[in-house]
C-alpha atoms as a PDB file:
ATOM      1  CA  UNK A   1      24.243   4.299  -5.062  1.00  0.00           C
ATOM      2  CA  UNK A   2      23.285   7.899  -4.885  1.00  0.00           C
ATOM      3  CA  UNK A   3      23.694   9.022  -1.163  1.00  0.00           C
ATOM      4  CA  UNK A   4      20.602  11.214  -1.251  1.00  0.00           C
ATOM      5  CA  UNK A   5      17.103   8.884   0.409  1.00  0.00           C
ATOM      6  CA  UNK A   6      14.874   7.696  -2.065  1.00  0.00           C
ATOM      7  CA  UNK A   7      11.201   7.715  -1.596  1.00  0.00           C
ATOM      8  CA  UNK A   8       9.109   4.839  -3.187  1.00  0.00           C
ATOM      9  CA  UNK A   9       5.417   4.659  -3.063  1.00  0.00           C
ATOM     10  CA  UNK A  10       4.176   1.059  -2.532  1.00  0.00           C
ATOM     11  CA  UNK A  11       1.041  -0.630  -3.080  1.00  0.00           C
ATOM     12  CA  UNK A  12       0.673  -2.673   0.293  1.00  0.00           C
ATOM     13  CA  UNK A  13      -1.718  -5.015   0.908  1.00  0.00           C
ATOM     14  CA  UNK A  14      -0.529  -5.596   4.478  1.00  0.00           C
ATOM     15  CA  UNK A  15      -0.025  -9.469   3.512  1.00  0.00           C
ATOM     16  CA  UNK A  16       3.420 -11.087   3.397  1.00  0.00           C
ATOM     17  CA  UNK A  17       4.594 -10.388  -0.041  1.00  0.00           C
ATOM     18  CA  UNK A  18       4.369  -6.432   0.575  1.00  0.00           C
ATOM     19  CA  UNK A  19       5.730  -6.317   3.467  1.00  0.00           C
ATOM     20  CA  UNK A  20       8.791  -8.248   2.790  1.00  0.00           C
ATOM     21  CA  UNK A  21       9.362  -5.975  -0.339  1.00  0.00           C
ATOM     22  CA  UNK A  22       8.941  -3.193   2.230  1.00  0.00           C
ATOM     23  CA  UNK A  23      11.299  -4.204   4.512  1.00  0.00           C
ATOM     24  CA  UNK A  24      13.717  -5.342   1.489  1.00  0.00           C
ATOM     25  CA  UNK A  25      13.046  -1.506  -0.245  1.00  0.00           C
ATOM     26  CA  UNK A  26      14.262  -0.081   3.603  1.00  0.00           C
ATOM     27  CA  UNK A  27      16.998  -2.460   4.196  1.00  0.00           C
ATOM     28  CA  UNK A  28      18.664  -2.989   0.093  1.00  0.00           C
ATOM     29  CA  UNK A  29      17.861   0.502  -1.325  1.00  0.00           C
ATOM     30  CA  UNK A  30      17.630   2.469   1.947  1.00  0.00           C
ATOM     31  CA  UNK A  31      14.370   3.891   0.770  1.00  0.00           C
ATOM     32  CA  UNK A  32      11.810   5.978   2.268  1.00  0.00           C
ATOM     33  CA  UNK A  33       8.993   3.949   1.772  1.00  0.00           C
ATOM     34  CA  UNK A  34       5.171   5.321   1.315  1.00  0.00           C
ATOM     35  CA  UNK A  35       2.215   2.883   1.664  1.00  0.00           C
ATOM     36  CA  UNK A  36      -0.601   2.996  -0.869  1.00  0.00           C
ATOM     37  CA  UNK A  37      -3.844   0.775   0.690  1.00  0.00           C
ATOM     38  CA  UNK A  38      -6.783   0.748  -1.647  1.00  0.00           C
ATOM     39  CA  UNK A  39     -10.614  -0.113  -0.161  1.00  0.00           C
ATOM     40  CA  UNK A  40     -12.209  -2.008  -3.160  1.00  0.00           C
ATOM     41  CA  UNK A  41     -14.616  -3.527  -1.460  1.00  0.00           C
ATOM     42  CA  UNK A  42     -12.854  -6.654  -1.118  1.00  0.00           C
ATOM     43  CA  UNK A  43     -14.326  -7.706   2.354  1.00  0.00           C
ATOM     44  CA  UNK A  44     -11.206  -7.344   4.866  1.00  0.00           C
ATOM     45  CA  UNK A  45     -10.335  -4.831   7.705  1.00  0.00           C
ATOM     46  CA  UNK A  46      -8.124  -2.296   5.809  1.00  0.00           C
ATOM     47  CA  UNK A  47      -6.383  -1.300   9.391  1.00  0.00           C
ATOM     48  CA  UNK A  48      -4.147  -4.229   9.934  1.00  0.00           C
ATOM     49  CA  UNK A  49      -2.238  -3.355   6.696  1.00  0.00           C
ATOM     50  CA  UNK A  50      -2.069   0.183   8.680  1.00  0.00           C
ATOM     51  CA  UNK A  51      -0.707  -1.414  11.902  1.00  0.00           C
ATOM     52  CA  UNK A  52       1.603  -3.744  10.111  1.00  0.00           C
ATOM     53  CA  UNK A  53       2.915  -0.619   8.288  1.00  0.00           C
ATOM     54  CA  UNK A  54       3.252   1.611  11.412  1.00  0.00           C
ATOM     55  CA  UNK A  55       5.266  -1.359  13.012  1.00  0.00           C
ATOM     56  CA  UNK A  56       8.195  -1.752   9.811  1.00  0.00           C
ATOM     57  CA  UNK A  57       8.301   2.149  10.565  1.00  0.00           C
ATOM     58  CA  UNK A  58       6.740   3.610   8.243  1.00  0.00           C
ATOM     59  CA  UNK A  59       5.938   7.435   8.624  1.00  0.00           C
ATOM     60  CA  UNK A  60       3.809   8.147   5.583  1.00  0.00           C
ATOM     61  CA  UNK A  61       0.695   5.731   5.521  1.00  0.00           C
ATOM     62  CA  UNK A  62      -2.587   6.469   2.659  1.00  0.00           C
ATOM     63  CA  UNK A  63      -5.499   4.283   3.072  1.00  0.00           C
ATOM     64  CA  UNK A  64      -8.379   4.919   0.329  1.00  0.00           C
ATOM     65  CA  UNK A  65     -12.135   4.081   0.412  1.00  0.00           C
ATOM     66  CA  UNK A  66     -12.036   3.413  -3.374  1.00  0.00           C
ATOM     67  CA  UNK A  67     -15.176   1.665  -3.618  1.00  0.00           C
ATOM     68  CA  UNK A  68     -17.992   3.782  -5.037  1.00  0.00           C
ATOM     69  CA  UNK A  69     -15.393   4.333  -8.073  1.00  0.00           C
ATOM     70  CA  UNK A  70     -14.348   0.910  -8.698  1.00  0.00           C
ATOM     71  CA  UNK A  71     -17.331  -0.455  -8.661  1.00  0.00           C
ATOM     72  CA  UNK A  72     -18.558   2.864 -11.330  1.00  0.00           C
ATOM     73  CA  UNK A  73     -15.402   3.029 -13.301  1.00  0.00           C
ATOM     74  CA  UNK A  74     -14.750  -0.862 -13.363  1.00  0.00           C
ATOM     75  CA  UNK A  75     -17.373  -3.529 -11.791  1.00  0.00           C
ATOM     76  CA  UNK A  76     -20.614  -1.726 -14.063  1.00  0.00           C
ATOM     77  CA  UNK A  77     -19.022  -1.355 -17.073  1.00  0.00           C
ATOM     78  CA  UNK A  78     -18.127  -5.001 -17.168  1.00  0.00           C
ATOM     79  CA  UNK A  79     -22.222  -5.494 -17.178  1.00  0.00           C
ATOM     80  CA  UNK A  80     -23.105  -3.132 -20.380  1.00  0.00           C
END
């Protein structure tokens, strides 16, 4: 293993599955880890997934209101 940090960018939902990849990405890999948290509309609180992230430590946290272009880009087209 290269003894420079790596920095990984992960799509976290907050739920189980991401965070034990998190914590498995910190602990295995020793990697910086970056939370991605999109908004799609999908009817839950988007800040636990930031508080659950802030408590496995980690320092670089993005949280998107991606709504107006899923629903655009994605939900409409489906309907043409």
């Amino acid at each position: 293993m290269s003894s420079s940090p790596k920095k990984v960018v992960l799509a976290y939902s907050g739920g189980l599955d991401t965070s034990v990849i998190l914590r498995w990405l910190q602990d295995a890999h020793d990697a910086e880890v970056v939370t991605f948290t999109a908004d799609l509309g999908q009817g839950e609180d988007i800040e636990p997934a930031r508080a659950k992230a802030e408590s496995l430590g980690i320092k670089q946290i993005f949280i998107e209101d991606l709504r107006e272009e899923f629903t655009r880009d994605y939900v409409f087209p489906m309907f043409r």
